[in-house]
Protein backbone atom coordinates (compact mmCIF):
# COMPACT_ATOMS: atom_id res chain seq x y z
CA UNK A 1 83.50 -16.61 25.33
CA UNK A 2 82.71 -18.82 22.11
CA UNK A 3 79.12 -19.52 23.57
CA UNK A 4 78.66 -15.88 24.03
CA UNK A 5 79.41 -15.24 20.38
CA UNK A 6 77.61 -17.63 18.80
CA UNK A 7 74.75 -16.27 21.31
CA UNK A 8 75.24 -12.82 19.79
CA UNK A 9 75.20 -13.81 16.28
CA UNK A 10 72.10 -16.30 17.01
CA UNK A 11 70.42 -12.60 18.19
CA UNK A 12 71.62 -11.12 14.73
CA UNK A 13 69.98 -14.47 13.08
CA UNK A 14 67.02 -13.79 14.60
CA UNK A 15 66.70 -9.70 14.17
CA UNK A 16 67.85 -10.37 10.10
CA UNK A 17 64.91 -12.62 10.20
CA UNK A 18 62.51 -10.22 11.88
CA UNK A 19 63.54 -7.34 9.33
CA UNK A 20 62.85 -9.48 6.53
CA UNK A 21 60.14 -10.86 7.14
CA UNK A 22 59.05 -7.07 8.08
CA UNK A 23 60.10 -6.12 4.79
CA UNK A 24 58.07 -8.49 2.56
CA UNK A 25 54.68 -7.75 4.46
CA UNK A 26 55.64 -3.77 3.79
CA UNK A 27 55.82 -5.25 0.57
CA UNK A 28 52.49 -7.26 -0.04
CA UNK A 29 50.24 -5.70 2.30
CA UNK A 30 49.61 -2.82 -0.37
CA UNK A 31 49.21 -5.90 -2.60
CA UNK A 32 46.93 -7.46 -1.14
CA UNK A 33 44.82 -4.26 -0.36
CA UNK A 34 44.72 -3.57 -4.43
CA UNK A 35 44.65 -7.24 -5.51
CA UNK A 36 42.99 -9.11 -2.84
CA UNK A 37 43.17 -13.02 -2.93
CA UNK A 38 39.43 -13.43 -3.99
CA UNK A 39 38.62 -16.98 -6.34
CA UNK A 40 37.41 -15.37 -9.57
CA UNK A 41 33.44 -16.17 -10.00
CA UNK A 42 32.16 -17.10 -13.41
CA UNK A 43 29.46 -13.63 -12.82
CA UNK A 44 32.78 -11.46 -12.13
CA UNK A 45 32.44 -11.59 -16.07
CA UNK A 46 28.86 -9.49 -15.72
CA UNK A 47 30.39 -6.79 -14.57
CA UNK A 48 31.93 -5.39 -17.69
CA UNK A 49 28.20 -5.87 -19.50
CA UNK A 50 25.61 -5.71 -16.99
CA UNK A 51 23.88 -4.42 -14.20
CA UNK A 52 22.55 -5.19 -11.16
CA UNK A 53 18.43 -4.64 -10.82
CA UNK A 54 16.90 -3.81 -7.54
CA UNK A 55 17.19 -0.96 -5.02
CA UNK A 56 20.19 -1.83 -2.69
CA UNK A 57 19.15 -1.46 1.27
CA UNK A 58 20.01 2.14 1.68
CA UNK A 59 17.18 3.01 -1.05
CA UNK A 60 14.58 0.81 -0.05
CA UNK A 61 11.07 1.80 0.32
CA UNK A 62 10.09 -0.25 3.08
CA UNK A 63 13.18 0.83 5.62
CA UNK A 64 10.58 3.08 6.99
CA UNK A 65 7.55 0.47 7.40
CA UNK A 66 7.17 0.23 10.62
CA UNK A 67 6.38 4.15 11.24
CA UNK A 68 2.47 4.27 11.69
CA UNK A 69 2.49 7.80 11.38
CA UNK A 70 3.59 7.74 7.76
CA UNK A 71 1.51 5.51 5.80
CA UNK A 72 -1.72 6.19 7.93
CA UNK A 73 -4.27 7.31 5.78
CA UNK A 74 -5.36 11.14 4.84
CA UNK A 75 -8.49 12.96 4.09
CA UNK A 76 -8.30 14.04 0.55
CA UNK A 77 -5.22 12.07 -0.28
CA UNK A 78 -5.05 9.17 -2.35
CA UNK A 79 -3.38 5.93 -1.66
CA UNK A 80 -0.40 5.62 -3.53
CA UNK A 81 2.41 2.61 -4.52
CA UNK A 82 5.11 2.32 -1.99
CA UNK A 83 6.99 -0.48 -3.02
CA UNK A 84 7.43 -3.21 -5.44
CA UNK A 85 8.83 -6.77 -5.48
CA UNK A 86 9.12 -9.36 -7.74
CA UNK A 87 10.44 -12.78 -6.65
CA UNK A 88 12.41 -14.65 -9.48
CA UNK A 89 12.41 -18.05 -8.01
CA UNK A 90 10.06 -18.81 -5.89
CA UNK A 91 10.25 -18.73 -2.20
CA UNK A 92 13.61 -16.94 -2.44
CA UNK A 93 14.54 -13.67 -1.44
CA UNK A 94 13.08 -10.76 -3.00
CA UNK A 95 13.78 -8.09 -5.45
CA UNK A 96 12.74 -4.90 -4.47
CA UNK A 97 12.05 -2.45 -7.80
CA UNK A 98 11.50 1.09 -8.34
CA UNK A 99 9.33 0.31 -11.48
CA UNK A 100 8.40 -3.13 -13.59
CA UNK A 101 7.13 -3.95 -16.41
CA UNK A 102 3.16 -6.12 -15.95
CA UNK A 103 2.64 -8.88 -17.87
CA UNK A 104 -0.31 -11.18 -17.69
CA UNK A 105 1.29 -13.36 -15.93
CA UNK A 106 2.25 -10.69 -13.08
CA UNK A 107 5.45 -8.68 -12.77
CA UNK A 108 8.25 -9.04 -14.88
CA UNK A 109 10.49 -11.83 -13.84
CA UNK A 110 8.19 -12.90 -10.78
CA UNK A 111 8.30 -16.69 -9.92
CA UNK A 112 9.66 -17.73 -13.40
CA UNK A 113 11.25 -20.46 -11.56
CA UNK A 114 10.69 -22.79 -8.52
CA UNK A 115 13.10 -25.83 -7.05
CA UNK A 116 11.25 -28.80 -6.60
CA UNK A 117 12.00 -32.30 -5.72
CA UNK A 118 11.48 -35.37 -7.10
CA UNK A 119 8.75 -37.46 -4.97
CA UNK A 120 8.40 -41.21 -4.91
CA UNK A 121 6.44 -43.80 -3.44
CA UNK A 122 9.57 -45.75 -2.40
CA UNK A 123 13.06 -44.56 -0.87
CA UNK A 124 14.62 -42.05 -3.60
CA UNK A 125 17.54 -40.32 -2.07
CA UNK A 126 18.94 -37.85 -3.84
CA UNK A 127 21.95 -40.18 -5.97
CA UNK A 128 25.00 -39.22 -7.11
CA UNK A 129 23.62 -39.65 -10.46
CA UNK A 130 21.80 -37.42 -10.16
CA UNK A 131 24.08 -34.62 -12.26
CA UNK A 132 24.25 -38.20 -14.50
CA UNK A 133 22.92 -37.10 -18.21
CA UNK A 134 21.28 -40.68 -18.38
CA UNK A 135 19.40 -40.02 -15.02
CA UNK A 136 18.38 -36.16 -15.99
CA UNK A 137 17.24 -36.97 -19.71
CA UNK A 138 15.30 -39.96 -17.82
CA UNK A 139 12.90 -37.49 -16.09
CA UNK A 140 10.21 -39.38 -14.60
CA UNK A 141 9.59 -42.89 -13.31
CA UNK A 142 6.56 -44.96 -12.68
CA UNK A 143 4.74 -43.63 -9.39
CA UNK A 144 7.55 -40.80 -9.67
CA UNK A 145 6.57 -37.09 -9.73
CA UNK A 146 8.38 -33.53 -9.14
CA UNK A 147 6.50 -31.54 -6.63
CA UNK A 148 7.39 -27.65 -6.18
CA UNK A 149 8.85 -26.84 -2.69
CA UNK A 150 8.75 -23.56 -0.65
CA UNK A 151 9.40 -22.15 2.29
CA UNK A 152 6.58 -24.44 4.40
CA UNK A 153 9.28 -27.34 3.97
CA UNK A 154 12.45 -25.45 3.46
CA UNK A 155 12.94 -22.39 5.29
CA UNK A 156 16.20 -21.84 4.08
CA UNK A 157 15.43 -21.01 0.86
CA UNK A 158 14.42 -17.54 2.30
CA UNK A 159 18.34 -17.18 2.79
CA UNK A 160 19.20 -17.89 -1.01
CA UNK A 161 19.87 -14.40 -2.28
CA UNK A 162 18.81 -14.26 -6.28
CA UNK A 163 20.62 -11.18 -8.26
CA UNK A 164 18.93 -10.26 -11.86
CA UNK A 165 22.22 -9.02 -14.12
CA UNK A 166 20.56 -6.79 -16.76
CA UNK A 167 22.08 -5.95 -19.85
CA UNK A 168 23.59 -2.28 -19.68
CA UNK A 169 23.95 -0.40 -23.11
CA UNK A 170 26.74 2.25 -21.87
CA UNK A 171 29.09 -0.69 -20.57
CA UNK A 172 28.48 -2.74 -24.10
CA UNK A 173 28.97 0.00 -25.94
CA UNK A 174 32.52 0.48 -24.20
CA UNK A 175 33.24 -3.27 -24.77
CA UNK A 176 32.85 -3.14 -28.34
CA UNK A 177 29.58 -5.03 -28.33
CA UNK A 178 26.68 -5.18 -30.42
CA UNK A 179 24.14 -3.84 -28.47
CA UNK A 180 20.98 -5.37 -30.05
CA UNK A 181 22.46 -8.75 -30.21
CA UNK A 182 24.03 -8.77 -26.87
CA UNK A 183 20.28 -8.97 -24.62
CA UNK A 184 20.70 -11.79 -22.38
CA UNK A 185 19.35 -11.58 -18.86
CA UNK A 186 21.56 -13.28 -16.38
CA UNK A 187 20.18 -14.69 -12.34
CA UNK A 188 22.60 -15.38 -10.08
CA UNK A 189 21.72 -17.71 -6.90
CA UNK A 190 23.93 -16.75 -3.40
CA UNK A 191 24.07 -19.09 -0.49
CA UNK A 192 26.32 -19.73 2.71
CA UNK A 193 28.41 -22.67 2.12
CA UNK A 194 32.12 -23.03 3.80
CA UNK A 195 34.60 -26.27 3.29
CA UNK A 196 35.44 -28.06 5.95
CA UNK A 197 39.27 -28.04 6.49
CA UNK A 198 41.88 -25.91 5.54
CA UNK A 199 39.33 -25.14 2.12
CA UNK A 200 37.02 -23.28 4.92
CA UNK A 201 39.35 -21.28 5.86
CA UNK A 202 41.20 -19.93 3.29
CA UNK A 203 37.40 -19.41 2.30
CA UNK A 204 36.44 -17.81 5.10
CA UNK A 205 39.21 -15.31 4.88
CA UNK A 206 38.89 -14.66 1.35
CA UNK A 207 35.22 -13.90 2.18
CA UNK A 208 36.44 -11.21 5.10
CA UNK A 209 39.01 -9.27 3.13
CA UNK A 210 36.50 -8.56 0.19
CA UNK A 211 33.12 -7.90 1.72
CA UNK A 212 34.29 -7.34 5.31
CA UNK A 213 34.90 -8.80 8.80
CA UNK A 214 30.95 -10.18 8.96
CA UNK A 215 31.32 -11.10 5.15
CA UNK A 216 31.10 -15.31 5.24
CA UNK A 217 32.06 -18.00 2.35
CA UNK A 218 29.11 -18.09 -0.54
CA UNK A 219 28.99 -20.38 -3.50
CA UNK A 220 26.73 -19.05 -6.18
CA UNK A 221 24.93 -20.59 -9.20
CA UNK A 222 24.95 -19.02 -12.36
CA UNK A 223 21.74 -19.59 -15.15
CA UNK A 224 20.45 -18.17 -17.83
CA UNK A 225 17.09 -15.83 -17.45
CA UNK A 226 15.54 -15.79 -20.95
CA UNK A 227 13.59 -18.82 -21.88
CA UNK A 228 16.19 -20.58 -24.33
CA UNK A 229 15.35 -21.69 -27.74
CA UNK A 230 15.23 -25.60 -28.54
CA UNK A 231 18.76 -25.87 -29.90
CA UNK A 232 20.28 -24.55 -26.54
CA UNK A 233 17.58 -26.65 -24.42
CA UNK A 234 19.80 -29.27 -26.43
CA UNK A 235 23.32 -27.93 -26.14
CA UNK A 236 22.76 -26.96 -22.06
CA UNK A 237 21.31 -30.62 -21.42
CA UNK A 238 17.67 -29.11 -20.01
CA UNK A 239 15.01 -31.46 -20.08
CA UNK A 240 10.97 -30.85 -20.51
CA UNK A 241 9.45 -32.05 -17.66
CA UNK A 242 6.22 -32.02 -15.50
CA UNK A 243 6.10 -30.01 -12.09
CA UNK A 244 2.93 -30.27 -9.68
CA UNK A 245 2.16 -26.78 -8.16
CA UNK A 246 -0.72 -27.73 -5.80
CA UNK A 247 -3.09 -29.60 -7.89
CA UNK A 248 -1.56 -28.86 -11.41
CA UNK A 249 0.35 -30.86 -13.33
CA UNK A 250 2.76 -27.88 -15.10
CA UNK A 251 4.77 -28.51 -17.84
CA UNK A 252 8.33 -26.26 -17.60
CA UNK A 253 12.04 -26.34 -18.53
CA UNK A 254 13.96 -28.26 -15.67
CA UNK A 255 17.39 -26.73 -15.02
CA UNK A 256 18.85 -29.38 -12.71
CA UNK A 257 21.76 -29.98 -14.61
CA UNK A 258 23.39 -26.38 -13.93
CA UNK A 259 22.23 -26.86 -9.89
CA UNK A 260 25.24 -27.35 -7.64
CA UNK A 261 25.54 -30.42 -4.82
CA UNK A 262 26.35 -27.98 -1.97
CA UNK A 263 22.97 -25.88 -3.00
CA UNK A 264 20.51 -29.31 -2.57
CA UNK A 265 22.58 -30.21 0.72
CA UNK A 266 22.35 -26.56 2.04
CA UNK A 267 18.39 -26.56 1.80
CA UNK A 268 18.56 -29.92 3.97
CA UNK A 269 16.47 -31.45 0.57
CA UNK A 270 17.03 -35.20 0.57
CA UNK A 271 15.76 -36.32 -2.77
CA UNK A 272 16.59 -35.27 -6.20
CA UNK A 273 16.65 -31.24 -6.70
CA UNK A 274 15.26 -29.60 -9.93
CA UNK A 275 14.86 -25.68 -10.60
CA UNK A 276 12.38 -25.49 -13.27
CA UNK A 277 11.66 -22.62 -15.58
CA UNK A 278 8.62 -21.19 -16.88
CA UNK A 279 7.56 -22.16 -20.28
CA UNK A 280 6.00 -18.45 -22.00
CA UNK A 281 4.12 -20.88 -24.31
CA UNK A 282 2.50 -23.27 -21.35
CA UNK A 283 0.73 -20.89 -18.70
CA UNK A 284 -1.45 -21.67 -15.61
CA UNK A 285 -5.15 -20.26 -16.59
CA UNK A 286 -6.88 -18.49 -14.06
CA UNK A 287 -10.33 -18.83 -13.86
CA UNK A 288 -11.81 -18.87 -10.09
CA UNK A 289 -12.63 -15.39 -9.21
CA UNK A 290 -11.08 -14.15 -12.31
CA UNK A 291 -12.57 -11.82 -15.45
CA UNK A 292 -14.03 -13.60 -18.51
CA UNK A 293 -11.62 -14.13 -21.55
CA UNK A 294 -14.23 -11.87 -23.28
CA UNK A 295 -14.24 -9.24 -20.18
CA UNK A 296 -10.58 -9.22 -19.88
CA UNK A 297 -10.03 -9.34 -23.65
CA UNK A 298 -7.62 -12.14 -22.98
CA UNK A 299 -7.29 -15.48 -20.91
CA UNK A 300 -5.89 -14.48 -17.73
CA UNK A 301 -3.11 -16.60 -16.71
CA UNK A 302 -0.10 -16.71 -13.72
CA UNK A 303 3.28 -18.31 -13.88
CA UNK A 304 4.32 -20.27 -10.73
CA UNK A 305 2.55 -17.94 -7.78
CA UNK A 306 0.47 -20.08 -6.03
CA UNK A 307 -3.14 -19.28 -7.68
CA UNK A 308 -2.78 -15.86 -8.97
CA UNK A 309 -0.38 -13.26 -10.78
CA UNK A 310 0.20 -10.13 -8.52
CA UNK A 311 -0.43 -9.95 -4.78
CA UNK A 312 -1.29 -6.60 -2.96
CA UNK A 313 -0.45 -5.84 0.53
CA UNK A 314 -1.76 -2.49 2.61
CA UNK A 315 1.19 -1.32 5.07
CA UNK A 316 -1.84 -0.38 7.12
CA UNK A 317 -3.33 -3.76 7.51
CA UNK A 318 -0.14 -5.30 8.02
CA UNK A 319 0.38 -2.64 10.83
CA UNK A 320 -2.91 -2.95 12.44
CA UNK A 321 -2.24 -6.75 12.21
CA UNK A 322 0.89 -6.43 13.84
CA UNK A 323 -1.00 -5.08 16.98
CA UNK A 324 -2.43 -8.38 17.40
CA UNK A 325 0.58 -10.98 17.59
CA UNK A 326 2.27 -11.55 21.01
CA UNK A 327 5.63 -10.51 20.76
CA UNK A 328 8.40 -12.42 21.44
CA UNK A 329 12.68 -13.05 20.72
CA UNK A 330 11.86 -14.78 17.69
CA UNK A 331 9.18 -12.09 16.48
CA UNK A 332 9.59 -8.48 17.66
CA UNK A 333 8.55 -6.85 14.27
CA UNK A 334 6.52 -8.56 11.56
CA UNK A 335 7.80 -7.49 8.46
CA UNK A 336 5.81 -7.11 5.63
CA UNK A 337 7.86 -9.41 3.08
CA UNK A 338 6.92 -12.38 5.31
CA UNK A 339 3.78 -11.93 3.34
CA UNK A 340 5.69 -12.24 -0.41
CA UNK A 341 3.82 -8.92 -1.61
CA UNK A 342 4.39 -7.55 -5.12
CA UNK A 343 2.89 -4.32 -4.76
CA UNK A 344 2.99 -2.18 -1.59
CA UNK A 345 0.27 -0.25 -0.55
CA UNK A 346 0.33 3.29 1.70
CA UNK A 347 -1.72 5.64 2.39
CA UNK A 348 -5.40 3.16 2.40
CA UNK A 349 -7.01 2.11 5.57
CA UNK A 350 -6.32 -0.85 7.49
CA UNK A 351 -8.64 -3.70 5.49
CA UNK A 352 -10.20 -1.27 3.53
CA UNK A 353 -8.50 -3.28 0.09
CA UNK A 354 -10.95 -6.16 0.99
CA UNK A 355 -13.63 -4.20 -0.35
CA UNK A 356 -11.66 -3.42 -3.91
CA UNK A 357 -13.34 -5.33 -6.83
CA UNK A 358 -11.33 -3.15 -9.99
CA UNK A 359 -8.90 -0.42 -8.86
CA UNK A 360 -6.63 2.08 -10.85
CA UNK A 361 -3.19 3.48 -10.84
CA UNK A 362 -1.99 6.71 -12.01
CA UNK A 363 1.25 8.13 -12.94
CA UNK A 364 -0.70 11.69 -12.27
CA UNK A 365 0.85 14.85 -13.56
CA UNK A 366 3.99 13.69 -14.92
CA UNK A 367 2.12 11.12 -17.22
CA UNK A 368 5.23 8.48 -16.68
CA UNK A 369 3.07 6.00 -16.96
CA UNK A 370 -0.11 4.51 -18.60
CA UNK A 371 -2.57 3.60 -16.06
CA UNK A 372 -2.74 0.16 -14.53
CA UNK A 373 -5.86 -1.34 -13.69
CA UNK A 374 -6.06 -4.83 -11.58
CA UNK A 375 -9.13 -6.64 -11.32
CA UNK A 376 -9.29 -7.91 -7.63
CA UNK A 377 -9.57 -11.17 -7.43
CA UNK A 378 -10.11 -12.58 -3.35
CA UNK A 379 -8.78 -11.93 -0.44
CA UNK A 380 -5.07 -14.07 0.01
CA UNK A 381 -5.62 -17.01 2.35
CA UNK A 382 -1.91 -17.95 4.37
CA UNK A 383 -0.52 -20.70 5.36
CA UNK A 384 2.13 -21.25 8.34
CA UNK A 385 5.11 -19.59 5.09
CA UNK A 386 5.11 -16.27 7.18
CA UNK A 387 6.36 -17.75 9.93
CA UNK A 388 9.52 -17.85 8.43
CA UNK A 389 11.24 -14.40 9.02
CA UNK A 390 12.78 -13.49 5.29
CA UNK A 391 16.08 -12.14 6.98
CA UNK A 392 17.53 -15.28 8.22
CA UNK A 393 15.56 -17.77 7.76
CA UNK A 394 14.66 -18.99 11.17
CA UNK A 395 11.17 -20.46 11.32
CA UNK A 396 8.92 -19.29 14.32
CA UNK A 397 6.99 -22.07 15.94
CA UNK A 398 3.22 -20.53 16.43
CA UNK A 399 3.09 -16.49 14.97
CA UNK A 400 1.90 -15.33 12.95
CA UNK A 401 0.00 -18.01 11.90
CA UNK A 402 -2.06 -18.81 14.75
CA UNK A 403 -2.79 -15.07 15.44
CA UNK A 404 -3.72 -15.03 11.30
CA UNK A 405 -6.15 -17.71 12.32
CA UNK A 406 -8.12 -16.48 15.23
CA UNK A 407 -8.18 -12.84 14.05
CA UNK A 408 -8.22 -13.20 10.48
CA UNK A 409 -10.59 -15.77 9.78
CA UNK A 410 -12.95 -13.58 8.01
CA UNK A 411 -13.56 -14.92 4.86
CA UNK A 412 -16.52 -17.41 4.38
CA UNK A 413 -14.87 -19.52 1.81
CA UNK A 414 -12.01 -20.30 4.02
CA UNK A 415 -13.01 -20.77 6.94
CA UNK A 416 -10.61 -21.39 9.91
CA UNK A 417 -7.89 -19.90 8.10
CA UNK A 418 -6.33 -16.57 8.29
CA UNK A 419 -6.42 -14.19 5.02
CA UNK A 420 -4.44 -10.77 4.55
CA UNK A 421 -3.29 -9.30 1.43
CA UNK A 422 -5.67 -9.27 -2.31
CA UNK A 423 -5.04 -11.75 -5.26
CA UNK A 424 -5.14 -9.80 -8.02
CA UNK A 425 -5.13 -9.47 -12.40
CA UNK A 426 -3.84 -7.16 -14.40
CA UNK A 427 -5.86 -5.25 -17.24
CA UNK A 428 -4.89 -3.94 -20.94
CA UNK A 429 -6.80 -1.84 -23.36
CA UNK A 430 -9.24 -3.41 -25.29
CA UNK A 431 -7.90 -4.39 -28.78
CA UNK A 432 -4.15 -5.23 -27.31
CA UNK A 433 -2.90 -8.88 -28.23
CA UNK A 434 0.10 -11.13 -27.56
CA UNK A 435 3.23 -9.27 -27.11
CA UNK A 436 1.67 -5.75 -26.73
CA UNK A 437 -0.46 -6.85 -23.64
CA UNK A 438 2.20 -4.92 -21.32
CA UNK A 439 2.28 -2.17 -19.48
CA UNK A 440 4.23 -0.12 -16.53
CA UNK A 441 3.54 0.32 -13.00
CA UNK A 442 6.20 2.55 -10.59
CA UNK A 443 6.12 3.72 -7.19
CA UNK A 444 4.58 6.79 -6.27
CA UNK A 445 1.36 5.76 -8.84
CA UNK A 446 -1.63 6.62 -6.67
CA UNK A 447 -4.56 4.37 -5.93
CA UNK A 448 -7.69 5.01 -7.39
CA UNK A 449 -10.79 2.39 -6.34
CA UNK A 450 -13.42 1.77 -8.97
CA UNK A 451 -15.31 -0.36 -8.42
CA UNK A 452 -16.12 -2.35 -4.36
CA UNK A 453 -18.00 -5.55 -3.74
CA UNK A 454 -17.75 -8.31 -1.59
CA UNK A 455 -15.18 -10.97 -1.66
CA UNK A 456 -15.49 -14.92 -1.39
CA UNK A 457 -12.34 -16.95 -1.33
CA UNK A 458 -13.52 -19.93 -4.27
CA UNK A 459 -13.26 -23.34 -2.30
């Protein structure tokens, strides 16, 4: 009888229990749901002042690039702009824009920064030291150079997501902040990275309840986007350093200090990992292929593209082209950001931009705009980068590179080599000088051609 009590109040243990324990997740579900248990990012702190640039997915232009029937060219009807984007750090992921300001040295905000690493004749793994104020302010050894690195060795970088945080005047204005004084442009840097242990998975979780069950764990680097005056190169600990971008020797701003250990070992990059910024005051000139200083009524320049400041693709070409590559699992579409454009072209014949020399865009009716003209430069030669696909980073081992090089090869300057896509340079009115030498170009603009010639890739 005594076992069968203490039976029955082990039951009543065990249902008090149950309500409980019922009772405090009725309790902090509703929590949870309102206050989820997110770590606080240093960017949450944007939110209240900026905004994020770019056109999210659901108002891209390109969603519909694949539909023939839509960008094929039309009697009477001009070619127009279908899409723009700029690239803030170099072989990262895009920003697509509905509008940008053109510089000389291309879009605004396009390839201001690249990573490199830091090359040696001998073993130099990337130390400890290497977030070491002695070893930074060092810079360079003997035999010891940084050398910018892309996609070609790195093909995750196509996964690191960049964010521009623009200053927005309505949420200053609501903080109480000066609005003039308050201008700084913000860049945040996104990448998969998850803790091993019981770190990962409280990670993992966190990840799930605030962007959803296929949300994983990011880290993300914050940095400054404005080119910082001497006394905060000082008080941030940047040092002035030279880059190699091909065959130049570029002196920029090298950021390694603010870079993150889990960012170098997620791109698999062994040695010592810099992000280096543009220097305004220490442009790449342009001169191959490119209009006078006297012609152009200023020295044409780029920032870190690889030759020259805006690239043009035709969604036509790149759709023609498409027709040629065997398709595969690892290559059923080719998307048209494998090729890095800045502008977007509809509307133009397959190829037909090869024969652009000068070429015009219009705002039309609604005068929006000034119009832009571009000098073209030569035809874009490619290298094995598109074989990366831009969504996930997974490298394809032939296409469409080799197709690029038996179907493509069709410039005499390069030959063996597969070109698709125009280099090209912006123009200003005559008379314009330093900081006025800007101008607008949006989607929609329509194409107008100038002047045609032929085009030789300079060797």
């Amino acid at each position: 009888m005594a076992g069968l009590i203490d039976l029955k109040g082990m039951n009543l243990d065990a249902n008090g229990v149950f309500m409980l324990g019922m009772t405090i997740l009725a309790f902090l579900i509703p929590i949870v749901l309102i206050l989820p248990p997110v770590p606080l990012q240093k960017s949450d702190a944007l939110l209240q002042t900026h905004s994020l640039a770019g056109l999210g997915a659901a108002k891209s232009n390109l969603k519909k690039q694949h539909a023939t029937a839509t960008h094929a060219a039309r009697d009477g009807q001009p070619a127009s702009v279908q899409s723009l984007v700029i690239y803030p750090v170099k072989s990262c992921k895009g920003i697509e824009l509905g509008r940008s300001k053109v510089l000389p040295h291309g879009l605004q905000h396009d390839r201001i920064f690249t990573f490199a690493q830091l090359r040696s004749p001998f073993p130099a793994p990337a130390a400890s030291d290497s977030n070491n104020s002695n070893s930074i302010n060092k810079g360079e050894g003997e035999g010891e150079c940084w050398e910018f690195i892309t996609q070609r060795q790195f093909a995750r970088l196509a996964t690191v997501v960049v964010e521009l945080w623009l200053p927005d005047e309505m949420k200053l204005r609501r903080q109480g902040l000066n609005t003039t004084t308050q201008r700084e442009v913000w860049m945040i840097l996104r990448f998969p990275w998850r803790e091993r242990g019981w770190r990962g998975w409280f990670e993992a979780m966190a990840a799930k309840v605030a962007g959803g069950l296929r949300a994983e764990p990011q880290r993300e680097v914050l940095l400054p986007v404005d080119f910082p005056s001497e006394e905060e190169v000082k008080e941030r600990g940047y040092t002035y350093e030279n880059v190699r971008i091909w065959k130049e020797r570029v002196r920029a701003l090298n950021l390694e200090k603010d870079l993150s250990e889990e960012l170098r070992l997620y791109l698999g990059v062994s040695n010592r990992l810099g992000l280096f910024r543009l220097d305004p005051a220490a442009l790449r000139e342009v001169h191959a292929c490119a209009p006078s200083k006297e012609s152009a009524g200023y020295q044409p320049v780029t920032g870190f593209q690889d030759a020259y400041p805006v690239n043009i693709q035709n969604l036509n070409s790149v759709q023609q082209f498409a027709t040629e590559i065997p398709k595969d699992a690892g290559l059923k579409k080719l998307d048209i950001l494998r090729f890095r454009p800045n502008i977007v072209v509809s509307g133009a014949p397959a190829y037909e931009e090869e024969t652009w020399k000068k070429i015009c865009l219009k705002s039309g009716s609604s005068g929006l705009y000034n119009p832009l003209r571009l000098h073209i430069a030569c035809r874009t030669t490619r290298c094995k980068l598109p074989n990366v696909d831009p969504a996930d980073g997974t490298r394809h081992a032939s296409e469409p590179d080799r197709t690029l090089r038996k179907v493509r090869n069709v410039d005499e300057g390069a030959p063996l080599k597969g070109c698709l896509g125009m280099q090209s340079i912006p123009l200003f009115d005559k008379g314009l000088t330093g900081d006025d030498l800007e101008t607008w170009i949006g989607v929609g603009m329509t194409l107008e051609v100038e002047e045609t010639g032929k085009h030789v890739v300079p060797q």
